[in-house]
PDB file of N, CA and C in Angstrom:
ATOM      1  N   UNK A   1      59.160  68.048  29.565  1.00  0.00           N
ATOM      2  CA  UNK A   1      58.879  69.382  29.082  1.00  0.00           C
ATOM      3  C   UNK A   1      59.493  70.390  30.044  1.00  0.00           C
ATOM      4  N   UNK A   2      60.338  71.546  29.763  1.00  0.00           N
ATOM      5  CA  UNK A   2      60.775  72.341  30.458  1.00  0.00           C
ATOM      6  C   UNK A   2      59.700  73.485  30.553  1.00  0.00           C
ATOM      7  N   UNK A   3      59.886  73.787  32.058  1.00  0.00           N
ATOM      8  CA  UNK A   3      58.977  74.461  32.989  1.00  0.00           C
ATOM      9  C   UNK A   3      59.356  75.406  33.607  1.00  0.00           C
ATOM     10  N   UNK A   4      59.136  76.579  33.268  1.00  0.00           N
ATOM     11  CA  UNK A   4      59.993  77.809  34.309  1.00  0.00           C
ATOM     12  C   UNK A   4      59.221  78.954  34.442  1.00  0.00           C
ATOM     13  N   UNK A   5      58.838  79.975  34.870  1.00  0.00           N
ATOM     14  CA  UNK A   5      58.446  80.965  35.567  1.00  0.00           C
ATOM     15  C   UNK A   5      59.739  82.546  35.196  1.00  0.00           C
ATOM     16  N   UNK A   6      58.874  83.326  35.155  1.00  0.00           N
ATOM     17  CA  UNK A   6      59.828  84.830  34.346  1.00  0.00           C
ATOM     18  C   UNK A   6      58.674  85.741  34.504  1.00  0.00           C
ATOM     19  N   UNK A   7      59.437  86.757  34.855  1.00  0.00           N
ATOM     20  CA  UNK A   7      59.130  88.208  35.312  1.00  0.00           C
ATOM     21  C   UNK A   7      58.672  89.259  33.605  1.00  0.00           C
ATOM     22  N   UNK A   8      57.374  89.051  33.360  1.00  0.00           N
ATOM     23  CA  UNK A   8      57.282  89.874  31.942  1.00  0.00           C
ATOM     24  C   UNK A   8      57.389  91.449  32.138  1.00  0.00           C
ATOM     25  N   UNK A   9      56.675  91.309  33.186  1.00  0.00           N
ATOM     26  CA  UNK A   9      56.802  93.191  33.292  1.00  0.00           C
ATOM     27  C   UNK A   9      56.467  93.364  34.867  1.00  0.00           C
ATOM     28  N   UNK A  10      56.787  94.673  35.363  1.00  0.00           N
ATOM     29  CA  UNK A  10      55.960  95.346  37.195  1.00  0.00           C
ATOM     30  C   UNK A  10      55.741  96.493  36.509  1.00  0.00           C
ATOM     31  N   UNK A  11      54.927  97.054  36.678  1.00  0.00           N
ATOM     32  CA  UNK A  11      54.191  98.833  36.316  1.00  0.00           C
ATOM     33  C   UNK A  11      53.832  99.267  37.639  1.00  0.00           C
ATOM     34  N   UNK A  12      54.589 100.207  37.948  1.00  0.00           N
ATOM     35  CA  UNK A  12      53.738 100.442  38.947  1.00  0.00           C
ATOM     36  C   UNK A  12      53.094 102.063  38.461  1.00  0.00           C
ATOM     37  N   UNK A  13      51.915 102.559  38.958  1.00  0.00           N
ATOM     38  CA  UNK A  13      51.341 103.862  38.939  1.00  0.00           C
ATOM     39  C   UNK A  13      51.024 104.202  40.115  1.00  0.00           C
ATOM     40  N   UNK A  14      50.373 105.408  39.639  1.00  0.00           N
ATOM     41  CA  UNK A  14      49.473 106.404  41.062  1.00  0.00           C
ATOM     42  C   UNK A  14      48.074 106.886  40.411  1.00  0.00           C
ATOM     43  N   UNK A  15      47.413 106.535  42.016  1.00  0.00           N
ATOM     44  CA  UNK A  15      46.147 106.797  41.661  1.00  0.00           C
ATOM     45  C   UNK A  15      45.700 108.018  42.841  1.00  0.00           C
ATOM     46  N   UNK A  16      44.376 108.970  42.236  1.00  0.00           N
ATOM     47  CA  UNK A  16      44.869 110.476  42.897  1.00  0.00           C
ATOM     48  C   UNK A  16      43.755 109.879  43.642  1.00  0.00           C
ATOM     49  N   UNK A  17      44.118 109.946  45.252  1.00  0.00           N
ATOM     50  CA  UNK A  17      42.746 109.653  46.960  1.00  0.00           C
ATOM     51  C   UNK A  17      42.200 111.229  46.946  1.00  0.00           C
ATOM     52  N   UNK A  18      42.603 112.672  46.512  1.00  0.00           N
ATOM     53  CA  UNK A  18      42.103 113.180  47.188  1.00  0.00           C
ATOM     54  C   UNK A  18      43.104 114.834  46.980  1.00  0.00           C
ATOM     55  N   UNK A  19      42.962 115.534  47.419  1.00  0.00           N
ATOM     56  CA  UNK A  19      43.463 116.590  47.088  1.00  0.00           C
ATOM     57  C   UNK A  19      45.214 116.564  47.704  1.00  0.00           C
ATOM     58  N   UNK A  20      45.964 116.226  46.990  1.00  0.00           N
ATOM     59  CA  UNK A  20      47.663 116.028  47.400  1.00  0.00           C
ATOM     60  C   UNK A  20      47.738 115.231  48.043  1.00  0.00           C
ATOM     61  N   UNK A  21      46.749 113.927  47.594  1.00  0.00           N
ATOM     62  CA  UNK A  21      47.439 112.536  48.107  1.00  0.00           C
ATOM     63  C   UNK A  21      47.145 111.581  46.750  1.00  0.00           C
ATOM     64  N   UNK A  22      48.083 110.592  46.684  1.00  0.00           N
ATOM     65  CA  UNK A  22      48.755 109.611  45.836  1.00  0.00           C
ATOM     66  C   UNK A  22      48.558 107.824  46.476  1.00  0.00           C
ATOM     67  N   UNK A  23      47.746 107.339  45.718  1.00  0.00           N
ATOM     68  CA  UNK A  23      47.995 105.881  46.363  1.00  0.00           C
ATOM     69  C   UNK A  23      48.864 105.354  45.284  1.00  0.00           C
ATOM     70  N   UNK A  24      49.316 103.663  45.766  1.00  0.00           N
ATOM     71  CA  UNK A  24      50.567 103.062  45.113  1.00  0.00           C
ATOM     72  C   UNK A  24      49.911 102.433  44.352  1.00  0.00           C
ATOM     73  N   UNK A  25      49.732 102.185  43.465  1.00  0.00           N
ATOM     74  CA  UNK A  25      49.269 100.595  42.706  1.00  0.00           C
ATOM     75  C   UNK A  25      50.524 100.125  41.730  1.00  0.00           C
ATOM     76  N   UNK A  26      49.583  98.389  41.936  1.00  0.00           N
ATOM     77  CA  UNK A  26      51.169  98.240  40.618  1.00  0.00           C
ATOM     78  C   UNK A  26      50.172  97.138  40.211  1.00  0.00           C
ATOM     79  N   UNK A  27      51.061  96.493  38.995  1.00  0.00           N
ATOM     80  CA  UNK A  27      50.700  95.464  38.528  1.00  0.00           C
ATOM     81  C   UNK A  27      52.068  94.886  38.139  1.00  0.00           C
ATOM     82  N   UNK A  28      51.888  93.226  38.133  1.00  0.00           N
ATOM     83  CA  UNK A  28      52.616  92.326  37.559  1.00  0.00           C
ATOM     84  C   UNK A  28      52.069  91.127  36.904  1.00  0.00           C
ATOM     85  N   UNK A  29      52.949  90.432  35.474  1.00  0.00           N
ATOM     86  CA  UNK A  29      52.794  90.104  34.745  1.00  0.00           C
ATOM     87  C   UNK A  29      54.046  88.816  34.429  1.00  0.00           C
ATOM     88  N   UNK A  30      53.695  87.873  34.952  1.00  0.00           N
ATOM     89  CA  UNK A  30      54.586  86.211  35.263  1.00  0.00           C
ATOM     90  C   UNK A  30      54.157  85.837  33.801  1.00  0.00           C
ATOM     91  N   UNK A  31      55.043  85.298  32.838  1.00  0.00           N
ATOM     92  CA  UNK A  31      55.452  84.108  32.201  1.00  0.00           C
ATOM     93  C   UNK A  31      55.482  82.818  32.942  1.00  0.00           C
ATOM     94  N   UNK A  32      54.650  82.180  32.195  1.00  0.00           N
ATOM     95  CA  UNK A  32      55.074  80.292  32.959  1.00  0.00           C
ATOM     96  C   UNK A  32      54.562  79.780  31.542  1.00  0.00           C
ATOM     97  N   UNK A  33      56.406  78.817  31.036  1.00  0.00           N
ATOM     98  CA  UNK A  33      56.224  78.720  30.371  1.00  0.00           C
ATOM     99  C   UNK A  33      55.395  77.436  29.836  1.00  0.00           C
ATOM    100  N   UNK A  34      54.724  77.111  28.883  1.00  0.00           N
ATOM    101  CA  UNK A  34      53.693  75.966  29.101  1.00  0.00           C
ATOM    102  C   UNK A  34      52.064  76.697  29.282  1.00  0.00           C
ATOM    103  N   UNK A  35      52.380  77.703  29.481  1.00  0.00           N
ATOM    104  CA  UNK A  35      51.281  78.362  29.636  1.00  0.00           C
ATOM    105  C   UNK A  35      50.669  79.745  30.044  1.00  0.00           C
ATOM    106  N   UNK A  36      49.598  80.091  30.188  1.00  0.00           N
ATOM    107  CA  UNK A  36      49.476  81.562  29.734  1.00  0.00           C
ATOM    108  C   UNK A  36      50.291  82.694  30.924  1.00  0.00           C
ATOM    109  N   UNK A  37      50.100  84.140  30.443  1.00  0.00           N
ATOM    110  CA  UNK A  37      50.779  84.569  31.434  1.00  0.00           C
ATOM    111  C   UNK A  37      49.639  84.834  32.999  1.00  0.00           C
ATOM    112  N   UNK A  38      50.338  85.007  33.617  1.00  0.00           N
ATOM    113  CA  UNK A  38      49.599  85.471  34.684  1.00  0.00           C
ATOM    114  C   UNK A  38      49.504  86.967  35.175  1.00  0.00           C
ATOM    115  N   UNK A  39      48.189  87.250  35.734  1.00  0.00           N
ATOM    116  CA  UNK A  39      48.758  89.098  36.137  1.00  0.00           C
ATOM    117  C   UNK A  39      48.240  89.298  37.705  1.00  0.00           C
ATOM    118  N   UNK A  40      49.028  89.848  38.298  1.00  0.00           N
ATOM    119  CA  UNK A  40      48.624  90.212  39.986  1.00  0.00           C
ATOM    120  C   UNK A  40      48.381  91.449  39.616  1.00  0.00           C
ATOM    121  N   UNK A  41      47.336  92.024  40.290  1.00  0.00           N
ATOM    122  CA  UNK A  41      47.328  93.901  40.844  1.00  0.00           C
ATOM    123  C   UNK A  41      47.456  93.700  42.460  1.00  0.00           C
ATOM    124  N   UNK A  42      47.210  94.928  42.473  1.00  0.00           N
ATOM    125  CA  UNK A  42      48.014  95.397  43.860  1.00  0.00           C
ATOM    126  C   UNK A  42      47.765  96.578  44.475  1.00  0.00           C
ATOM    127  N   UNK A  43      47.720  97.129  45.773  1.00  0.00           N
ATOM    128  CA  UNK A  43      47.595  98.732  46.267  1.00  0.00           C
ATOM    129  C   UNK A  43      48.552  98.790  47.475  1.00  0.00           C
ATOM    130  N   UNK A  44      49.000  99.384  47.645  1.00  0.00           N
ATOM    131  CA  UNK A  44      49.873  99.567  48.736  1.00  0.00           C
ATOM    132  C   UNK A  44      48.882 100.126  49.691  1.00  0.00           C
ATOM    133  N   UNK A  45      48.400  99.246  50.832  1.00  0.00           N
ATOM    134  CA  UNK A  45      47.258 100.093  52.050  1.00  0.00           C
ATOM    135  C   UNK A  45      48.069 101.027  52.736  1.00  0.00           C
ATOM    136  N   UNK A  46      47.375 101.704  53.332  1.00  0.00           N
ATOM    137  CA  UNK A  46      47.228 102.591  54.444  1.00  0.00           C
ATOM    138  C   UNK A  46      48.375 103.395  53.891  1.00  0.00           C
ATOM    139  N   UNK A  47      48.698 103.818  52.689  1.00  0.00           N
ATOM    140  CA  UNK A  47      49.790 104.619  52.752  1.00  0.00           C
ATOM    141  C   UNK A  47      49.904 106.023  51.482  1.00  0.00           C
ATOM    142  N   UNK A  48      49.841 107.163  51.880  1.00  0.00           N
ATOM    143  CA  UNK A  48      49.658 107.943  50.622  1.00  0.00           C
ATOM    144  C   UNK A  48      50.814 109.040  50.380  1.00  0.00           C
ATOM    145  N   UNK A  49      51.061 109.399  49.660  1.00  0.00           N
ATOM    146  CA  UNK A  49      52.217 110.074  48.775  1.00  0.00           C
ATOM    147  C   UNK A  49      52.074 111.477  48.598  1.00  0.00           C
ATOM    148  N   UNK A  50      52.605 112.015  49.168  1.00  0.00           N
ATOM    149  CA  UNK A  50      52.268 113.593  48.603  1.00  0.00           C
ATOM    150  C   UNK A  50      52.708 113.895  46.635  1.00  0.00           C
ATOM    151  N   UNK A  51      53.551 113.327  46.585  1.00  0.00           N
ATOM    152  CA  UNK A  51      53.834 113.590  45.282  1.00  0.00           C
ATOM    153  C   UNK A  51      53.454 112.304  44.271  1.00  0.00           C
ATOM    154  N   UNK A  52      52.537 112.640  42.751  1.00  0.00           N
ATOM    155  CA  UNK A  52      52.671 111.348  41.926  1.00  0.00           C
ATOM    156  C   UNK A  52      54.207 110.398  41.788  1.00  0.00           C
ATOM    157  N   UNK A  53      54.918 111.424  41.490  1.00  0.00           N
ATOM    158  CA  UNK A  53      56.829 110.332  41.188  1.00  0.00           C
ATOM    159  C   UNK A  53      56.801 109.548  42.476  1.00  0.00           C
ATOM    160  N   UNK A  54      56.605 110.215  43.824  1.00  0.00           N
ATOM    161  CA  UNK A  54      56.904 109.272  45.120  1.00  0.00           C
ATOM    162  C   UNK A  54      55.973 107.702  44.979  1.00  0.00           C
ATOM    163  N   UNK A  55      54.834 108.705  44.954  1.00  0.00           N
ATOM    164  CA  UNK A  55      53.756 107.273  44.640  1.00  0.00           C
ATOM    165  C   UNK A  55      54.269 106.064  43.816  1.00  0.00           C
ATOM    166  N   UNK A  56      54.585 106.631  42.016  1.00  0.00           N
ATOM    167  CA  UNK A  56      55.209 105.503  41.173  1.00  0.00           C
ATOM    168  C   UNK A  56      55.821 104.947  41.598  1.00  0.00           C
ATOM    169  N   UNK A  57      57.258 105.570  42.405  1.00  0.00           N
ATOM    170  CA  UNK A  57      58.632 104.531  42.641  1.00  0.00           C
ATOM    171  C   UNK A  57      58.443 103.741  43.878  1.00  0.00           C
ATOM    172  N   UNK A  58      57.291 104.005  44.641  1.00  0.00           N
ATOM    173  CA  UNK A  58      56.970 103.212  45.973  1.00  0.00           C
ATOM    174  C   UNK A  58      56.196 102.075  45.069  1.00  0.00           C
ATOM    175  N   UNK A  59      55.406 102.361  44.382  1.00  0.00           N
ATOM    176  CA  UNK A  59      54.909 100.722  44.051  1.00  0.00           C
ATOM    177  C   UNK A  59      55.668 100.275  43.143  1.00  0.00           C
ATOM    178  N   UNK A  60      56.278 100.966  42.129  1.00  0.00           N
ATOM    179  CA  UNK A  60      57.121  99.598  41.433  1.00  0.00           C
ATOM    180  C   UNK A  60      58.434  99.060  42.706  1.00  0.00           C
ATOM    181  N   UNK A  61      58.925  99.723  43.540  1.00  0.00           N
ATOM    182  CA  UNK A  61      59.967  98.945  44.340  1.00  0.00           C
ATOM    183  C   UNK A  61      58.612  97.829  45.037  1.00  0.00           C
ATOM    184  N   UNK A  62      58.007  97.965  45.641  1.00  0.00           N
ATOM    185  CA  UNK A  62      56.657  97.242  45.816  1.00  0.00           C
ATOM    186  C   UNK A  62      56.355  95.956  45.017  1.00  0.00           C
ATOM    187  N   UNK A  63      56.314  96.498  43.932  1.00  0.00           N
ATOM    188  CA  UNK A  63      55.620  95.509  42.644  1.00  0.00           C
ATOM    189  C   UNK A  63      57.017  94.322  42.492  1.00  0.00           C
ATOM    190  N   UNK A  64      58.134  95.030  42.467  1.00  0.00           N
ATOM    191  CA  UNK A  64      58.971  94.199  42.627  1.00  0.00           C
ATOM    192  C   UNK A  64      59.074  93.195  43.475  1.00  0.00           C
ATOM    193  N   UNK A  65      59.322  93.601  44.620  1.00  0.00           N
ATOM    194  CA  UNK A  65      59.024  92.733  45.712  1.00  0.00           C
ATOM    195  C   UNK A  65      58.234  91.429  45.831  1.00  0.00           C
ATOM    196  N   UNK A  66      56.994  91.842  45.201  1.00  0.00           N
ATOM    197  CA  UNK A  66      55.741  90.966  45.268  1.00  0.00           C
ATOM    198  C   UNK A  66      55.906  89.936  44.077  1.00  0.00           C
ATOM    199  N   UNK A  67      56.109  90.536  42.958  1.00  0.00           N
ATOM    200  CA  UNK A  67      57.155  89.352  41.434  1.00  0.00           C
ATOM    201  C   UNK A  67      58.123  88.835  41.907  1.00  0.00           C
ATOM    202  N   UNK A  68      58.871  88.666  42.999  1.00  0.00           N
ATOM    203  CA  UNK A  68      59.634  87.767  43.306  1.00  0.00           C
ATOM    204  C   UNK A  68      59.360  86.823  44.170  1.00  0.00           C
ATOM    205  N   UNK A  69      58.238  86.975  45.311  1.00  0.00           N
ATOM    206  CA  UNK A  69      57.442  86.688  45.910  1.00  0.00           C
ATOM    207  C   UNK A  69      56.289  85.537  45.329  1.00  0.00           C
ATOM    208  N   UNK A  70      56.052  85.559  44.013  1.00  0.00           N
ATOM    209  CA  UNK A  70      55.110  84.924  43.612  1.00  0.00           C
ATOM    210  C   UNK A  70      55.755  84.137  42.480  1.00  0.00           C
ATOM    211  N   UNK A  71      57.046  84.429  42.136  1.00  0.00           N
ATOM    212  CA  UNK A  71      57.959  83.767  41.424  1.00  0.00           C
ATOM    213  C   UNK A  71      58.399  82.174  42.292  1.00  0.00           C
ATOM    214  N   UNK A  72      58.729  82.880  43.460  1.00  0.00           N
ATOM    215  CA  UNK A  72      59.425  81.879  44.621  1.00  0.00           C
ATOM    216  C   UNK A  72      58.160  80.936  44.547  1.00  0.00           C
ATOM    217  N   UNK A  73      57.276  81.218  44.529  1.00  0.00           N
ATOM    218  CA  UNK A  73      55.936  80.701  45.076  1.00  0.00           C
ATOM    219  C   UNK A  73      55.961  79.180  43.771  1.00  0.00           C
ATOM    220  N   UNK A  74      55.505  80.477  42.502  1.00  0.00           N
ATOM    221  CA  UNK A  74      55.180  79.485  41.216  1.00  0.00           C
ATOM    222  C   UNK A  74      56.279  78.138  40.781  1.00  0.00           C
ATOM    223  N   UNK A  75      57.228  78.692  41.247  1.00  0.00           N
ATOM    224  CA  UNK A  75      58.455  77.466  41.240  1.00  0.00           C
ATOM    225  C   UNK A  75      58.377  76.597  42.080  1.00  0.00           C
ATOM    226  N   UNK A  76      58.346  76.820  43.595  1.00  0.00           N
ATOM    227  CA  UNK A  76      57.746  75.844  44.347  1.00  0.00           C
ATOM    228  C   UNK A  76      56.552  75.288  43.877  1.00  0.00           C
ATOM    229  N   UNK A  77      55.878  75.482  43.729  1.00  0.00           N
ATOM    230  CA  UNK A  77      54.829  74.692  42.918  1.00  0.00           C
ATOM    231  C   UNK A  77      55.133  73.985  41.671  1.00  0.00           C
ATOM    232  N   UNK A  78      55.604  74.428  40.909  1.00  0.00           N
ATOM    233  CA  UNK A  78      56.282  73.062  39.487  1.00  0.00           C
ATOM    234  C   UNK A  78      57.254  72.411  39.854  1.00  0.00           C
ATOM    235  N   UNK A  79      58.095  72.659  41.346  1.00  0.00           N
ATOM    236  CA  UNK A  79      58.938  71.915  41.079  1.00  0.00           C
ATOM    237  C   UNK A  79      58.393  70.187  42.230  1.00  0.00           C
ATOM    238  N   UNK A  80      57.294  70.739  42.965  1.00  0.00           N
ATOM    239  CA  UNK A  80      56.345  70.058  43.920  1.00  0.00           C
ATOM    240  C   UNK A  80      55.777  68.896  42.647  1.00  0.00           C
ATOM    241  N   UNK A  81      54.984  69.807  41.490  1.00  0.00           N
ATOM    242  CA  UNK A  81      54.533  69.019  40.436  1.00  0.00           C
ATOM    243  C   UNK A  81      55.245  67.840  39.867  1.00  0.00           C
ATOM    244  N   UNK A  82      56.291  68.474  39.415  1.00  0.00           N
ATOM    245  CA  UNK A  82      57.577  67.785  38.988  1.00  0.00           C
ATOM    246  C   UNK A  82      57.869  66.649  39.444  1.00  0.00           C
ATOM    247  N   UNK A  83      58.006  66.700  40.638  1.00  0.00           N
ATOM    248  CA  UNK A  83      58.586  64.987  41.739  1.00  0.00           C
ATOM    249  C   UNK A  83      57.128  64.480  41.924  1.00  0.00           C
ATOM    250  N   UNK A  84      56.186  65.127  42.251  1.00  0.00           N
ATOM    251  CA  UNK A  84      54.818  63.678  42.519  1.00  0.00           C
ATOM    252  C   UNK A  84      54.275  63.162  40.939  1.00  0.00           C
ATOM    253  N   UNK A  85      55.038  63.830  39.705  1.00  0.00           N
ATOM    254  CA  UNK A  85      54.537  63.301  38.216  1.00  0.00           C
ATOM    255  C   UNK A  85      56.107  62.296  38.144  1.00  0.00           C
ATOM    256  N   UNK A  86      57.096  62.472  39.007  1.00  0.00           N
ATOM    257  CA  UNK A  86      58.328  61.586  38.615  1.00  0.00           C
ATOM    258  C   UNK A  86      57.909  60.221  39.658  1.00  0.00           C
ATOM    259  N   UNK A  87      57.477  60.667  40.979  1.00  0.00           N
ATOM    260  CA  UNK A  87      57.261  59.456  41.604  1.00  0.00           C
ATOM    261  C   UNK A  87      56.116  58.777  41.250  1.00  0.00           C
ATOM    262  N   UNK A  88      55.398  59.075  40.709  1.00  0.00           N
ATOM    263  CA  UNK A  88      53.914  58.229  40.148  1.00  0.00           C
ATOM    264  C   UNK A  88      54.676  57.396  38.804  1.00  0.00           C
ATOM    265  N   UNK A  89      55.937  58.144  38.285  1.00  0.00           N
ATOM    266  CA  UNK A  89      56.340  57.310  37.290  1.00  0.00           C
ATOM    267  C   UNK A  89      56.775  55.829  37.464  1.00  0.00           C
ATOM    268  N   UNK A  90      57.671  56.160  39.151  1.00  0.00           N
ATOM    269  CA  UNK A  90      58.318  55.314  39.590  1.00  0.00           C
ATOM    270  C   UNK A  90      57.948  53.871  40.080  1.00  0.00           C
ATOM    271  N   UNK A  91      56.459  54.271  40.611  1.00  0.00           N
ATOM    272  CA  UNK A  91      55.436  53.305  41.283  1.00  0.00           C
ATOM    273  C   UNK A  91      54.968  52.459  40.713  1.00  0.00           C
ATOM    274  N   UNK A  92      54.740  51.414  41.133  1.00  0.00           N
ATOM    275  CA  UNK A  92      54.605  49.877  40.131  1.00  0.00           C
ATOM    276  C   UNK A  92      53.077  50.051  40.689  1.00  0.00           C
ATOM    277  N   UNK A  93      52.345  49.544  40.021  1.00  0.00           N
ATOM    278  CA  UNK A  93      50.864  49.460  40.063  1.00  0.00           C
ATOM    279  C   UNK A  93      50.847  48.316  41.320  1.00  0.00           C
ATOM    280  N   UNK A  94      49.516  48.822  42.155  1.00  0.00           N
ATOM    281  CA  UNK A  94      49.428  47.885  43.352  1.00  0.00           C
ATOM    282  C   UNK A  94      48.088  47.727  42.882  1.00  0.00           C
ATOM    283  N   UNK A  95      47.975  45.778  42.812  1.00  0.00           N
ATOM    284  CA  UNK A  95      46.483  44.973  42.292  1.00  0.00           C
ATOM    285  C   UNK A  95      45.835  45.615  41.153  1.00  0.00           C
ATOM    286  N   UNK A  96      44.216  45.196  41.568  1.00  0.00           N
ATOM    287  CA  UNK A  96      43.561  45.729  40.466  1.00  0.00           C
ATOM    288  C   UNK A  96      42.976  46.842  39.826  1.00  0.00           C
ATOM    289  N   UNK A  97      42.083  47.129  39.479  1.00  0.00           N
ATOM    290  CA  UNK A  97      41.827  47.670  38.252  1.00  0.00           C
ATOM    291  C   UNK A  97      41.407  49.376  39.441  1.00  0.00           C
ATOM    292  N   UNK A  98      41.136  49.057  41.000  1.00  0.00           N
ATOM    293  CA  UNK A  98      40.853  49.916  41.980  1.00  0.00           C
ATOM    294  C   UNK A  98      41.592  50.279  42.369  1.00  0.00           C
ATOM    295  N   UNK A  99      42.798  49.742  42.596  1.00  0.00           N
ATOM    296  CA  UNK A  99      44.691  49.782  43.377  1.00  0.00           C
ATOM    297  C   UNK A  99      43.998  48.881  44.762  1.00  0.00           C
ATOM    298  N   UNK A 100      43.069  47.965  44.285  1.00  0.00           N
ATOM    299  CA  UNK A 100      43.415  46.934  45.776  1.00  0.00           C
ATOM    300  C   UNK A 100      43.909  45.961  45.795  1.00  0.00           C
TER     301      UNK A 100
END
């Protein structure tokens, strides 16, 4: 069965801290195919924006970052899956009904 990992969407927004400050948030949204999607949120700490536009484009470059980050991740992981479901194929049964 083919197995792969894809970037559905990054949003990033702004959320208002306070009188002319902006925090980052984002969200992302992984395809894996075989199964459902996945969604990360997110805040960018310690860091605030005087303007909403600054805020947006700091977390989606952000949000980006982090979807590739968890892309790298989810692939390492199926492709980990992948070889210990190929080498269990490979393995001849040792004894009985326990593997002794």
């Amino acid at each position: 069965m083919e197995r792969g990992v894809n970037i559905l969407v990054v949003h990033g927004f702004a959320v208002r801290e306070g009188r002319g400050k902006w925090a980052c948030c984002f969200e992302i949204r992984l395809a894996i195919a075989g199964g459902g999607p996945l969604l990360f949120r997110g805040e960018l700490h310690g860091r605030c924006f005087a303007t909403e536009a600054a805020a947006v484009l700091a977390a989606c470059e952000f949000g980006e970052r982090e979807a590739t980050r968890h892309m790298a991740t989810a692939r390492a992981m199926i492709a980990a899956d992948d070889d210990e479901a190929s080498r269990q194929k490979r393995s001849p049964p040792t004894g009985g009904p326990c593997g002794l």
